[in-house]
N, C-alpha and C. Protein backbone atom coordinates (compact mmCIF):
# COMPACT_ATOMS: atom_id res chain seq x y z
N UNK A 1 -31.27 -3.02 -26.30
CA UNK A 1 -30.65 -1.73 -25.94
C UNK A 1 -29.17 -1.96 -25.64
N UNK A 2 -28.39 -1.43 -26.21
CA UNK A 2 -26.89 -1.41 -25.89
C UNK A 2 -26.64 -0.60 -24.51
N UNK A 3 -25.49 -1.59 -23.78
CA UNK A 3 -25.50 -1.63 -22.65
C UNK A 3 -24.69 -0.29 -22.67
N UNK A 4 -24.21 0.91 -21.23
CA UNK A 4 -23.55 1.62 -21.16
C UNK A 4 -22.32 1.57 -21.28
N UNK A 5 -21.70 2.78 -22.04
CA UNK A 5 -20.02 2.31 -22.11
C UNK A 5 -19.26 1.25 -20.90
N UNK A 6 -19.51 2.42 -19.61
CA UNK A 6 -18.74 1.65 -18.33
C UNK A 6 -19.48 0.16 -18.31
N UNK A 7 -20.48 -0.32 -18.76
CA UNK A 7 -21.23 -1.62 -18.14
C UNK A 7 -20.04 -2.84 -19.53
N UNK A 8 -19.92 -2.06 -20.42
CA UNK A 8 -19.82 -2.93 -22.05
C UNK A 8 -18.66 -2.89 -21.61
N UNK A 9 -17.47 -1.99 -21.01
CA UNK A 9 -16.05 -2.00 -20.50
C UNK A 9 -15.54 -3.42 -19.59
N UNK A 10 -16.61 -3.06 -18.53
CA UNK A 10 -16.42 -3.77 -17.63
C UNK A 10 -15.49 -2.87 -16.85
N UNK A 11 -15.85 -1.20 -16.56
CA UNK A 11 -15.52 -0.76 -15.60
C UNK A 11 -15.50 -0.91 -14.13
N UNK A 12 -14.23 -1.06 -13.12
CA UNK A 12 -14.36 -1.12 -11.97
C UNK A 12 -13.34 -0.26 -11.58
N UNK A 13 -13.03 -0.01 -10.11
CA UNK A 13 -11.63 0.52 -9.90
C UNK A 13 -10.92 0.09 -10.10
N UNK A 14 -10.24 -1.38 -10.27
CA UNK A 14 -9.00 -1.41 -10.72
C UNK A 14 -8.41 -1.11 -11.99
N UNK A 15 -9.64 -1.41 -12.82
CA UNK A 15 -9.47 -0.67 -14.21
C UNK A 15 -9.42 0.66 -14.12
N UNK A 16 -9.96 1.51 -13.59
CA UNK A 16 -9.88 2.96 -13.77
C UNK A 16 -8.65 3.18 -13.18
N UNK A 17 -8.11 2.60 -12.20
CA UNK A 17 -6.52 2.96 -11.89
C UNK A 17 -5.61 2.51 -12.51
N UNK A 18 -5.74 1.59 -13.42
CA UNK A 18 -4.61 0.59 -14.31
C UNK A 18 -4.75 1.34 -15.56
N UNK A 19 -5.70 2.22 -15.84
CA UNK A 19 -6.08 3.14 -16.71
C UNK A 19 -5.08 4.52 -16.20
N UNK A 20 -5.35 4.96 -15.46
CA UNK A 20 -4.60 5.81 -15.09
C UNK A 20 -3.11 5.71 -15.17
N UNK A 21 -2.87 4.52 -14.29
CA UNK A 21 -1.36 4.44 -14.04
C UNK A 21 -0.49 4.08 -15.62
N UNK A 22 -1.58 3.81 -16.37
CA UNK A 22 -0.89 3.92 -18.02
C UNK A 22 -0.79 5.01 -18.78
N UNK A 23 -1.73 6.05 -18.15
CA UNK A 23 -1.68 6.77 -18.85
C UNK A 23 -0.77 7.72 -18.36
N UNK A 24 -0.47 7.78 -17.05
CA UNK A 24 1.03 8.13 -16.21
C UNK A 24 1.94 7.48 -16.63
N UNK A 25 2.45 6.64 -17.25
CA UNK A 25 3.53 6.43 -18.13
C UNK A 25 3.83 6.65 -19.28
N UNK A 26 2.65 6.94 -19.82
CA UNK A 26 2.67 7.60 -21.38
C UNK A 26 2.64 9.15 -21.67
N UNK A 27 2.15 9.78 -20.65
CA UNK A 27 1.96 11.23 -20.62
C UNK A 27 2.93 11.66 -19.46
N UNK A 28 3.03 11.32 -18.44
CA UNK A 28 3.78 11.99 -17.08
C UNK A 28 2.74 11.64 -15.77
N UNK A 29 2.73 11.91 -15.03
CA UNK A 29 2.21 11.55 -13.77
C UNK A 29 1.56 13.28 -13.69
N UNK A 30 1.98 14.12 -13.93
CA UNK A 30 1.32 15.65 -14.01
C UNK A 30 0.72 15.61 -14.78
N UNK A 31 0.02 14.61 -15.64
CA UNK A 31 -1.33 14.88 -16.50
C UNK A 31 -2.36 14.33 -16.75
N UNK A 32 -1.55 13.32 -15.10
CA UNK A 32 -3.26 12.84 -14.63
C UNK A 32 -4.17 13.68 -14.16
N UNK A 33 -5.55 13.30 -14.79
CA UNK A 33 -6.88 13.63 -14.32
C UNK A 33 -7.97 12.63 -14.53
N UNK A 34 -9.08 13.41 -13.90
CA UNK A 34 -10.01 12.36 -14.08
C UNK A 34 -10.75 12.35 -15.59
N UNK A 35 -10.51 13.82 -15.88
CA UNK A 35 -11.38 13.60 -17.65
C UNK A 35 -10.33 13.02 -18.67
N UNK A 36 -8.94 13.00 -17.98
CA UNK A 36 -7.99 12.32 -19.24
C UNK A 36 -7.88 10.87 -18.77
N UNK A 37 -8.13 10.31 -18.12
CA UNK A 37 -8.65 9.05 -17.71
C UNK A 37 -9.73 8.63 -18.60
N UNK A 38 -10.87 9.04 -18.66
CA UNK A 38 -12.16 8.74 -18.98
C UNK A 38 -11.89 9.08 -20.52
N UNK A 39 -11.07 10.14 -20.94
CA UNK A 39 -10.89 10.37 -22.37
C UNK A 39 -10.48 8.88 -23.30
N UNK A 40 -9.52 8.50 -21.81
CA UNK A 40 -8.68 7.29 -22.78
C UNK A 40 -9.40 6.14 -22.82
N UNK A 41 -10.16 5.72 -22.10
CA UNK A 41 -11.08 5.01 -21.55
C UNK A 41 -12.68 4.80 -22.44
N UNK A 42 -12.58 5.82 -22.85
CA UNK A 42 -13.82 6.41 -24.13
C UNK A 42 -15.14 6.34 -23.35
N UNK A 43 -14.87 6.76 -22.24
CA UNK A 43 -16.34 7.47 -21.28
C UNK A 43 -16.45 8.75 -21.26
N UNK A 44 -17.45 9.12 -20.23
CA UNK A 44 -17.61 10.40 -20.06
C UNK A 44 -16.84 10.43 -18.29
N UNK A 45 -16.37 11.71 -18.05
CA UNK A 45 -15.95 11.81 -16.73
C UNK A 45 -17.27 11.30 -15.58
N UNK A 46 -18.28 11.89 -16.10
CA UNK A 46 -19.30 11.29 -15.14
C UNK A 46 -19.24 9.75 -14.58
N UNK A 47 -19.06 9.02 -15.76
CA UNK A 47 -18.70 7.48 -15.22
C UNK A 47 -17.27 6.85 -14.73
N UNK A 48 -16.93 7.61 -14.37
CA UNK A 48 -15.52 7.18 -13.42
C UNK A 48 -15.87 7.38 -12.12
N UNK A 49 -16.83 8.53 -12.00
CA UNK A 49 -17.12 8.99 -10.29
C UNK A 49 -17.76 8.15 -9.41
N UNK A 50 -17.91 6.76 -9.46
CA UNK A 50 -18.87 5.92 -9.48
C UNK A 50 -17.51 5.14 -8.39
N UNK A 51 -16.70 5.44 -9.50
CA UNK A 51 -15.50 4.24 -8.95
C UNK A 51 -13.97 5.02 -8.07
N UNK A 52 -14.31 7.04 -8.86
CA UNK A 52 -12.75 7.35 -7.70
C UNK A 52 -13.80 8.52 -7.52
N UNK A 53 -13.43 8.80 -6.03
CA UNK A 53 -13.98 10.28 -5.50
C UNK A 53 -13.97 11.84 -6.23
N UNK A 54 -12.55 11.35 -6.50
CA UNK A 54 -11.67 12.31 -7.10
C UNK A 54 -10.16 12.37 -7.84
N UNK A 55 -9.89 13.91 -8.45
CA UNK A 55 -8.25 13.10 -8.88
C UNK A 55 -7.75 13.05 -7.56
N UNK A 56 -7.34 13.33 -6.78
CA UNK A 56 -7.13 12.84 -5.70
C UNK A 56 -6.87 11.36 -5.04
N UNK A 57 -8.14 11.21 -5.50
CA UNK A 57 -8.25 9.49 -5.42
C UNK A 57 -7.64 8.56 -6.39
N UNK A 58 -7.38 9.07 -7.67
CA UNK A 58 -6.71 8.49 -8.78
C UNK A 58 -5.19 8.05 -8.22
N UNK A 59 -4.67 9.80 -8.13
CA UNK A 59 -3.54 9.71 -8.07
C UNK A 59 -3.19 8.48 -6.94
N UNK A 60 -4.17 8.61 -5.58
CA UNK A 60 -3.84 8.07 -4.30
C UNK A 60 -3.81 6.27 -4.71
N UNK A 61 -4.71 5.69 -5.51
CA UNK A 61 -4.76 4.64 -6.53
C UNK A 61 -3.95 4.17 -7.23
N UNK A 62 -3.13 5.21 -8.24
CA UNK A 62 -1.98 5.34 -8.45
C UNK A 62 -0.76 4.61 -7.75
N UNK A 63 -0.46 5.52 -6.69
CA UNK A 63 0.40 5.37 -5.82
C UNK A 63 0.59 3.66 -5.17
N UNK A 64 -0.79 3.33 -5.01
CA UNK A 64 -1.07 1.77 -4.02
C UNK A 64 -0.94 1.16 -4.97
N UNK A 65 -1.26 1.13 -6.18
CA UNK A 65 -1.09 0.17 -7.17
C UNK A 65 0.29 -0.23 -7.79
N UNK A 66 1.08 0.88 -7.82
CA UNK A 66 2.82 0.85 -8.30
C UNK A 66 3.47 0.25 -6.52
N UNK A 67 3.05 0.76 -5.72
CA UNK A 67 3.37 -0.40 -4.87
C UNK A 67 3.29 -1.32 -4.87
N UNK A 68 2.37 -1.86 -5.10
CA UNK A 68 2.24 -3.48 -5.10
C UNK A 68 2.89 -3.77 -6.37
N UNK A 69 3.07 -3.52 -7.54
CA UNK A 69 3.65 -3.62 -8.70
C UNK A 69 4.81 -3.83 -8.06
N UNK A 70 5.18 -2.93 -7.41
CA UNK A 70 7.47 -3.10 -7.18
C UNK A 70 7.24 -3.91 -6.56
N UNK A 71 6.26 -4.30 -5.28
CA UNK A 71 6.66 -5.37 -4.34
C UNK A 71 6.74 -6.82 -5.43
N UNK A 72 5.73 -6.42 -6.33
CA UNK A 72 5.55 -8.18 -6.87
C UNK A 72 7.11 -8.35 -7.84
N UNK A 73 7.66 -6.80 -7.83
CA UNK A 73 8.91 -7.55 -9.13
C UNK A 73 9.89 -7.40 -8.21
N UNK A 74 9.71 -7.08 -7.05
CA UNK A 74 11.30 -7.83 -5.99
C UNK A 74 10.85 -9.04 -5.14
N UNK A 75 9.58 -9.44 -5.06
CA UNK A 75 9.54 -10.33 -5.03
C UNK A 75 9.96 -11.41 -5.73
N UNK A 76 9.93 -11.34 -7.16
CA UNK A 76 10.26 -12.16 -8.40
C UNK A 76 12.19 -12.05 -8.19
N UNK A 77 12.56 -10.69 -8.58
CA UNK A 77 13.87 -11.03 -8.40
C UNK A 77 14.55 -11.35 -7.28
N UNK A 78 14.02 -11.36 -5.98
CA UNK A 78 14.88 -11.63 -4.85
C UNK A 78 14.79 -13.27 -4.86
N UNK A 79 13.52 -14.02 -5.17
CA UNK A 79 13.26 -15.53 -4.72
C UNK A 79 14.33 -16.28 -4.48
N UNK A 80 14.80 -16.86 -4.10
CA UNK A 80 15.75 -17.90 -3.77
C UNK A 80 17.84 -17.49 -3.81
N UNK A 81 17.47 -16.04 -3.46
CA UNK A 81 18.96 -15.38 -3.74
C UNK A 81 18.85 -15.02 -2.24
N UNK A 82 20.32 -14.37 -2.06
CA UNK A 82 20.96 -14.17 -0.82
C UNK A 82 21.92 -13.45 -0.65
N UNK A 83 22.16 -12.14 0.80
CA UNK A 83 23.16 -11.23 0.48
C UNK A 83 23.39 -10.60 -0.89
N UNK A 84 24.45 -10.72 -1.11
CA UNK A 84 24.56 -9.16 -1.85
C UNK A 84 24.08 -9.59 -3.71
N UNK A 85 23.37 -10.85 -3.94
CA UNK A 85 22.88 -11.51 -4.95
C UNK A 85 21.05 -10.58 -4.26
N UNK A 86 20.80 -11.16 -3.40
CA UNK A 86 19.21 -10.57 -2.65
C UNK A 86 19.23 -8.74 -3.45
N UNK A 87 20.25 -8.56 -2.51
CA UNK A 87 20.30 -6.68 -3.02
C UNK A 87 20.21 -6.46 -4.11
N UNK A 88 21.13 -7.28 -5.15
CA UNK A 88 21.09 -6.60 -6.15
C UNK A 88 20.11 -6.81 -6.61
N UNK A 89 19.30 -8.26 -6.53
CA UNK A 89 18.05 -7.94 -7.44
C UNK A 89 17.07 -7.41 -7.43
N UNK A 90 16.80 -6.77 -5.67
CA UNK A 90 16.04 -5.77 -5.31
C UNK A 90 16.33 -4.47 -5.49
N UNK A 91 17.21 -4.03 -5.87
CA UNK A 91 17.64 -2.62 -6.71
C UNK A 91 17.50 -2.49 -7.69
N UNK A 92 17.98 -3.44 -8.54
CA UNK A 92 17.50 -4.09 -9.96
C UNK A 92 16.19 -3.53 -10.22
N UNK A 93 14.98 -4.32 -9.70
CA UNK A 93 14.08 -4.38 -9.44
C UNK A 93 13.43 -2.74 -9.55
N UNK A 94 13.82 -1.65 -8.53
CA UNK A 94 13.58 -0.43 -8.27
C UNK A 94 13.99 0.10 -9.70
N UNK A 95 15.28 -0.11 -9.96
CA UNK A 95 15.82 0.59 -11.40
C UNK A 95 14.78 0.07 -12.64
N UNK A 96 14.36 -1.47 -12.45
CA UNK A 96 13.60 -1.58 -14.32
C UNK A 96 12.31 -0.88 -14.00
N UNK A 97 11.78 -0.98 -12.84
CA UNK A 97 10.33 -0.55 -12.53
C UNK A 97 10.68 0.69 -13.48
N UNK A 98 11.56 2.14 -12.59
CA UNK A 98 11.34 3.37 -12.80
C UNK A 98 11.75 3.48 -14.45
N UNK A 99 12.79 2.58 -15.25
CA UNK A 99 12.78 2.55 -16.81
C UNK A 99 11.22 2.41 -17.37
N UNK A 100 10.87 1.36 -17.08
CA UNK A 100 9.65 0.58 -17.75
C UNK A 100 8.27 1.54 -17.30
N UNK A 101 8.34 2.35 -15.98
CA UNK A 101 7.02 2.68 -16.04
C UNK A 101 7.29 4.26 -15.39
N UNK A 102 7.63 5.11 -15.97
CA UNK A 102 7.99 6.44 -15.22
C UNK A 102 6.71 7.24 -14.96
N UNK A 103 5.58 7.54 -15.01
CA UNK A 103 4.74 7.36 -14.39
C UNK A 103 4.27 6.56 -13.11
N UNK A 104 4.28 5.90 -13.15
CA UNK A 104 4.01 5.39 -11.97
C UNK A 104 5.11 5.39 -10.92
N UNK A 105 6.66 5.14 -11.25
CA UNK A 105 7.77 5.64 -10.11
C UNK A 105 7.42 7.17 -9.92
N UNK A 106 6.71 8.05 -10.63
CA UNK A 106 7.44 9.28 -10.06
C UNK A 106 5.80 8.99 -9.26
N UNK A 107 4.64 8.07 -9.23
CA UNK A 107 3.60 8.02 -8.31
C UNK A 107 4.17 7.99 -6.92
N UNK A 108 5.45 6.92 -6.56
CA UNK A 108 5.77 6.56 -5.53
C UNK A 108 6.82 7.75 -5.34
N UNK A 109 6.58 8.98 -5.58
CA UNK A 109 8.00 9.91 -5.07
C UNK A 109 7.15 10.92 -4.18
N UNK A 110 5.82 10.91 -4.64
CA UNK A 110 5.26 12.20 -3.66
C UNK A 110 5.19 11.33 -1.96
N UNK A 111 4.58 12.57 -1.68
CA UNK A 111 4.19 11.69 0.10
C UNK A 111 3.06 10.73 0.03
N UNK A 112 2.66 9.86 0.88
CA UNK A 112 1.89 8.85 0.97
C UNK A 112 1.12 8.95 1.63
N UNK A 113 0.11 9.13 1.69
CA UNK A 113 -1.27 9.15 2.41
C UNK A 113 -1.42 8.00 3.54
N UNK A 114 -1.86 8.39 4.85
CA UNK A 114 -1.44 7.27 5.63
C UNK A 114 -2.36 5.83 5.39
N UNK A 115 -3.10 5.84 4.51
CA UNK A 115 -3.92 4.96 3.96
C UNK A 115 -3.26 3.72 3.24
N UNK A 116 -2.49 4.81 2.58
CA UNK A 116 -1.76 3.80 1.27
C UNK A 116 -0.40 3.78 1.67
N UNK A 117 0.20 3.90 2.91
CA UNK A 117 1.44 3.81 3.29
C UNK A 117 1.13 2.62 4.24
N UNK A 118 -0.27 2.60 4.97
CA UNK A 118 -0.54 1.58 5.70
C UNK A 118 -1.44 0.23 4.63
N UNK A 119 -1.24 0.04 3.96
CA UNK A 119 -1.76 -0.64 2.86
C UNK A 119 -1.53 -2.08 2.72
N UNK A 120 -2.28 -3.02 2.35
CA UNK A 120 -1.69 -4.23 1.99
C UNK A 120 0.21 -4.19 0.98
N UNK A 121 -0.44 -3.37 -0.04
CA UNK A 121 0.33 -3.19 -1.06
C UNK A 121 1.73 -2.83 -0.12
N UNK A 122 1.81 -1.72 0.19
CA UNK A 122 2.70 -0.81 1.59
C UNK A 122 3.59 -2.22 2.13
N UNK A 123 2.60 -2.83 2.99
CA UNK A 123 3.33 -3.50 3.60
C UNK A 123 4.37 -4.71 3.22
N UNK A 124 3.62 -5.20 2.21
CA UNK A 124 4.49 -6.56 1.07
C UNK A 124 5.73 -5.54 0.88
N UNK A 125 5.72 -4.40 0.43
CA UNK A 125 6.84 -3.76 -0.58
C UNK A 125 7.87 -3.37 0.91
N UNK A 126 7.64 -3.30 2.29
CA UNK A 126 8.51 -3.33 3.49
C UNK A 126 8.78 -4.41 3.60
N UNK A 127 7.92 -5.68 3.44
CA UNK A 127 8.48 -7.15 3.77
C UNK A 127 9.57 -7.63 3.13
N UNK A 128 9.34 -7.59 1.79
CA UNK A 128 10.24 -7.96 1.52
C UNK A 128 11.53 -7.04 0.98
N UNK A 129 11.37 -5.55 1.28
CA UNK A 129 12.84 -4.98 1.29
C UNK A 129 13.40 -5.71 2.72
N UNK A 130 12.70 -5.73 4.19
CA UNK A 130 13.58 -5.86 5.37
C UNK A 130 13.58 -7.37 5.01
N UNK A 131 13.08 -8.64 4.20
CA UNK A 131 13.94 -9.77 4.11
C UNK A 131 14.80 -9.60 3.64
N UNK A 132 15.00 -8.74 2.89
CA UNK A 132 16.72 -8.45 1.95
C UNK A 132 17.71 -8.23 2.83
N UNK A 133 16.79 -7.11 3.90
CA UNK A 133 18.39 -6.40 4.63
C UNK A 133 18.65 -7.32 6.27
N UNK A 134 17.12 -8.49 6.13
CA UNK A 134 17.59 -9.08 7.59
C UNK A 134 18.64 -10.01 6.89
N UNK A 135 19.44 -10.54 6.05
CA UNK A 135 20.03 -11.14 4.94
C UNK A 135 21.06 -10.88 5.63
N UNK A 136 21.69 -9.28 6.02
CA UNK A 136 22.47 -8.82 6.60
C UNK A 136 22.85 -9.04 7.74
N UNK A 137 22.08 -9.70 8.81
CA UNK A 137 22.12 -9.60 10.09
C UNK A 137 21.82 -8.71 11.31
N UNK A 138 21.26 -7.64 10.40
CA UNK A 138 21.50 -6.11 10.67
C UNK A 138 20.23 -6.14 12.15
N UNK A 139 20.27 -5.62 13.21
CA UNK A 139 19.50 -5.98 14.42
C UNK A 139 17.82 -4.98 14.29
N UNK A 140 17.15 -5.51 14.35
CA UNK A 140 15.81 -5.01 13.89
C UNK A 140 15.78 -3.41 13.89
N UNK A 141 15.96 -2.72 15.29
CA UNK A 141 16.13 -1.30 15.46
C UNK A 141 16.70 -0.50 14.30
N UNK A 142 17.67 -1.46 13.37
CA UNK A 142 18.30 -0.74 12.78
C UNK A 142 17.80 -0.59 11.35
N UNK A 143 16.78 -1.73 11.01
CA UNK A 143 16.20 -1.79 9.62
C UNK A 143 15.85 -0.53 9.05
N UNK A 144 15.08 0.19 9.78
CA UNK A 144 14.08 2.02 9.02
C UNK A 144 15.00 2.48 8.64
N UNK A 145 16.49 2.43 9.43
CA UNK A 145 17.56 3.35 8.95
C UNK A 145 18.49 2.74 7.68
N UNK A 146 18.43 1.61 7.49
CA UNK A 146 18.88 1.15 6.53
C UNK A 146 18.17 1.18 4.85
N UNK A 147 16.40 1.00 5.23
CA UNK A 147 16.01 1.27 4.43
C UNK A 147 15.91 2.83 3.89
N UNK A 148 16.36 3.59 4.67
CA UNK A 148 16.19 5.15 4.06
C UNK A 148 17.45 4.80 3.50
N UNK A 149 18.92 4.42 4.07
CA UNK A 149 20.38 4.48 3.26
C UNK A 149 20.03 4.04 2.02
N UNK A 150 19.18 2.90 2.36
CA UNK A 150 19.54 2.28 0.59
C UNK A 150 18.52 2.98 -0.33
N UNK A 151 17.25 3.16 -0.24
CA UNK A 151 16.71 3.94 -0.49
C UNK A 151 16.89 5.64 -1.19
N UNK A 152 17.31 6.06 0.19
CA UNK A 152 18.21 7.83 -0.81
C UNK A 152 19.31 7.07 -1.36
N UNK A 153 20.03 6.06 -1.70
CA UNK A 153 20.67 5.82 -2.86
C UNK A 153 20.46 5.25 -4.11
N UNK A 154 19.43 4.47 -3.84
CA UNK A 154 18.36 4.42 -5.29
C UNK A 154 18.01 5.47 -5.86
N UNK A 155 17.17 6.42 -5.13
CA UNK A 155 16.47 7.33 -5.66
C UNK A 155 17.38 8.60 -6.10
N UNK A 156 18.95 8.74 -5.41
CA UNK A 156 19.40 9.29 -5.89
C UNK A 156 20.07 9.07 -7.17
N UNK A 157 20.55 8.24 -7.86
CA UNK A 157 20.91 7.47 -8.68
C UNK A 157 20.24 7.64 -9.26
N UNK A 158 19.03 7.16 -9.58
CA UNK A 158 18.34 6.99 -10.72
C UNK A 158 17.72 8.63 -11.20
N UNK A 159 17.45 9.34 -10.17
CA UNK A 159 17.06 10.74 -10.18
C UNK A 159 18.04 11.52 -11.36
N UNK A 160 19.28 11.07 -10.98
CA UNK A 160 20.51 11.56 -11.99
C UNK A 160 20.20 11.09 -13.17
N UNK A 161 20.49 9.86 -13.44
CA UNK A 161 20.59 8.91 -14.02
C UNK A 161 19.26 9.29 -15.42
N UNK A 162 18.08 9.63 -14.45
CA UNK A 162 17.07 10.22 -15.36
C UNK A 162 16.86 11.15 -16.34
N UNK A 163 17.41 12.48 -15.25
CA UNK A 163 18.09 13.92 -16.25
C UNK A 163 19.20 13.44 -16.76
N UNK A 164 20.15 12.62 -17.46
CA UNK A 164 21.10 12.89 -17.96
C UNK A 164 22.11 13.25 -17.70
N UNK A 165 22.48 12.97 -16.24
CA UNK A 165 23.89 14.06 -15.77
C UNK A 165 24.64 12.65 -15.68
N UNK A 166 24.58 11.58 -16.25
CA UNK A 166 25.52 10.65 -16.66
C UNK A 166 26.11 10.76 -17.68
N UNK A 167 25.46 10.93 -18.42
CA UNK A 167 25.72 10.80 -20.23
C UNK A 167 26.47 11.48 -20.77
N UNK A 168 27.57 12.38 -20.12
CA UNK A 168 28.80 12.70 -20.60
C UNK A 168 29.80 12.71 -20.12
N UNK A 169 30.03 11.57 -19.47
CA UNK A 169 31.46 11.07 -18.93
C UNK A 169 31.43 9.74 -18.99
N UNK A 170 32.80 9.38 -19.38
CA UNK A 170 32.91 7.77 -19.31
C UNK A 170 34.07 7.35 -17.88
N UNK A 171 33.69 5.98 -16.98
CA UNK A 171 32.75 4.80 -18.10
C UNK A 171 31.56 4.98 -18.03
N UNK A 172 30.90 3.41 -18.78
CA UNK A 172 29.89 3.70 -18.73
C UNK A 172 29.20 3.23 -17.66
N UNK A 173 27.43 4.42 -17.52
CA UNK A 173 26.76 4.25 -16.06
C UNK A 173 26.48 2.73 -15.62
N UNK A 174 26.29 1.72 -16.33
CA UNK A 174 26.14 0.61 -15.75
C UNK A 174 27.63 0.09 -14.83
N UNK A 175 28.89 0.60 -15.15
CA UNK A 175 29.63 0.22 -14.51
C UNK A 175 29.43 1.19 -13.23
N UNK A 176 28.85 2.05 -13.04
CA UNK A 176 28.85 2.94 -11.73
C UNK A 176 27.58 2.28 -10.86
N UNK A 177 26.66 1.75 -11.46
CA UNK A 177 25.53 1.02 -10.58
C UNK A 177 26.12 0.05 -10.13
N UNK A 178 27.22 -0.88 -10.29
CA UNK A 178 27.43 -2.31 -10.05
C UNK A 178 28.64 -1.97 -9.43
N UNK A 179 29.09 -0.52 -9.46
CA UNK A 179 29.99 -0.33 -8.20
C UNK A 179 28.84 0.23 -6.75
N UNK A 180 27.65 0.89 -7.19
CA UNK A 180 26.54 1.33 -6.17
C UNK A 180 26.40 0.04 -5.31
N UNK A 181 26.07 -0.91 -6.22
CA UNK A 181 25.20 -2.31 -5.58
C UNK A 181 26.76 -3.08 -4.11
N UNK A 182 27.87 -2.81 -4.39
CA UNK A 182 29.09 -2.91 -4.47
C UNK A 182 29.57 -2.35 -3.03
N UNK A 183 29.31 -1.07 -2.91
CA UNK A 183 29.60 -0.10 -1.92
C UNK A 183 28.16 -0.43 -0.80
N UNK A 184 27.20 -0.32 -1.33
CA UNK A 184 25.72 -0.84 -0.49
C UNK A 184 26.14 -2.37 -0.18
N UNK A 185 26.48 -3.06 -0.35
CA UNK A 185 26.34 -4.46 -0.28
C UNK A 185 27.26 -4.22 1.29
N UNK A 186 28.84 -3.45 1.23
CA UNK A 186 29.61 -3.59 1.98
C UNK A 186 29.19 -2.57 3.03
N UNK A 187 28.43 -1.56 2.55
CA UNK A 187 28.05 -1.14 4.59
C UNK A 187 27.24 -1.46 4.94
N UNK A 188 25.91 -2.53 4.43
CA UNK A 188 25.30 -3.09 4.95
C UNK A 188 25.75 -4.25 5.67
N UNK A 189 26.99 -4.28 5.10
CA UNK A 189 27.45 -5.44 6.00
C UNK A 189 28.69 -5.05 7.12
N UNK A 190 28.51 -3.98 7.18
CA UNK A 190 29.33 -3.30 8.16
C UNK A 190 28.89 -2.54 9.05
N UNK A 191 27.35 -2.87 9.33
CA UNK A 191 26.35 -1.60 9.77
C UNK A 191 26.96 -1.49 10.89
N UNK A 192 26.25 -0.29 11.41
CA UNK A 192 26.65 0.24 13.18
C UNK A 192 25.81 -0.96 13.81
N UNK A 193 25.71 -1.80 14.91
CA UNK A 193 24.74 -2.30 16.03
C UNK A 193 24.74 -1.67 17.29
N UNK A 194 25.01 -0.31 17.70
CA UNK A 194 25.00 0.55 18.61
C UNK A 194 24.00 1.32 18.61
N UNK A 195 23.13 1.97 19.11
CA UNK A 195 22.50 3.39 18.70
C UNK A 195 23.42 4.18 18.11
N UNK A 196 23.36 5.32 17.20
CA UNK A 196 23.72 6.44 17.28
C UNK A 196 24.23 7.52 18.59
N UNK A 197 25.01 8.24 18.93
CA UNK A 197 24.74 9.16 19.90
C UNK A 197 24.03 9.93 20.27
N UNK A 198 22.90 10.61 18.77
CA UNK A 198 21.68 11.49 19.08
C UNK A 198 20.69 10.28 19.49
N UNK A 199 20.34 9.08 19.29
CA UNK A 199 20.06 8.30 19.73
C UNK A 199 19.79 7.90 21.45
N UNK A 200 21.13 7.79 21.36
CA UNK A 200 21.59 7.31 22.88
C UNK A 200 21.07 8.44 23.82
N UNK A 201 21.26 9.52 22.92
CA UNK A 201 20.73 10.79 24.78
C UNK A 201 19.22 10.87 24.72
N UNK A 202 18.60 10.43 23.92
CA UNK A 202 17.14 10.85 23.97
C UNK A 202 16.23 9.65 25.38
């Protein structure tokens, strides 16, 4: 007797999310589901339910899995670099992810479920952004706020960068990222070590 699709696959969850998160790069992240999962997959939706609750659960799968993905490729580019060599290759890093897999970056743009924000995955992808920015000297209190600076400047950047609102002016955008990495490098190294004043009165 021939075994069931999912058994002959070798369906599990990580496949059904590595399934997904491909097919969020090939289609968009808005056209995940669970029957276009299973379509690509050459099951029936019934045999995915085994392994995600729901789309819900896909997407939330999604999300933990492109985490750990960025953590493992700034891990790779940061290894044995330092200061504003560290940064750049952890920006780097953020920029090839969202080229190479746009599906899965626009996974990491919605909100995060406190599950998968508290996550193995979650936490590697904080470790080693705050080894980048303790690089800096920058005094612990001050790390969350640094990671949102550098952060809304990734995401703003590349957000542009995505629609096209580069592509008709010169020079060209790679010379405007390597002035980004440039300008980030130098107020991280100029941070405040004070509180803030809304800070200070609370």
């Amino acid at each position: 007797m021939a075994a069931p699709k999912n058994e002959r696959r070798g369906l599990d969850r990580a496949a059904v999310i590595r399934a997904a998160g491909d097919l969020a790069d090939r289609d968009g992240f808005d056209a995940l589901s669970v029957s276009a999962v299973a379509r690509d997959l050459g099951v029936q939706p019934a045999s995915l339910y085994s392994h995600v609750r729901d789309r819900a659960a896909v997407l939330d799968g999604v999300q933990e899995a492109a985490l750990g993905e960025l953590a493992d490729l700034i891990a790779a580019e940061t290894a044995g670099r330092a200061d504003r060599d560290a940064l750049a290759g952890m920006i780097g890093a953020y920029r090839s992810f969202a080229r190479e897999h746009p599906g899965r970056w626009a996974a990491l743009q919605r909100p995060a479920a406190p599950s998968t924000s508290g996550s193995e995955a979650g936490a590697r992808l904080v470790s080693f952004t705050w080894a980048v920015l303790r690089g800096y000297r920058l005094p612990e209190a001050e790390l969350v706020h640094a990671t949102r600076f550098v952060g809304a400047t990734i995401n703003g950047f590349l957000a542009l960068e995505r629609a096209g609102s580069f592509s008709h002016r010169d020079p060209a955008t790679e010379t405007s990222w390597a002035r980004a990495v440039d300008v980030l490098d130098r107020a991280l190294g100029d941070w405040p070590t004070e509180a803030a004043p809304a800070d200070a009165e609370r």
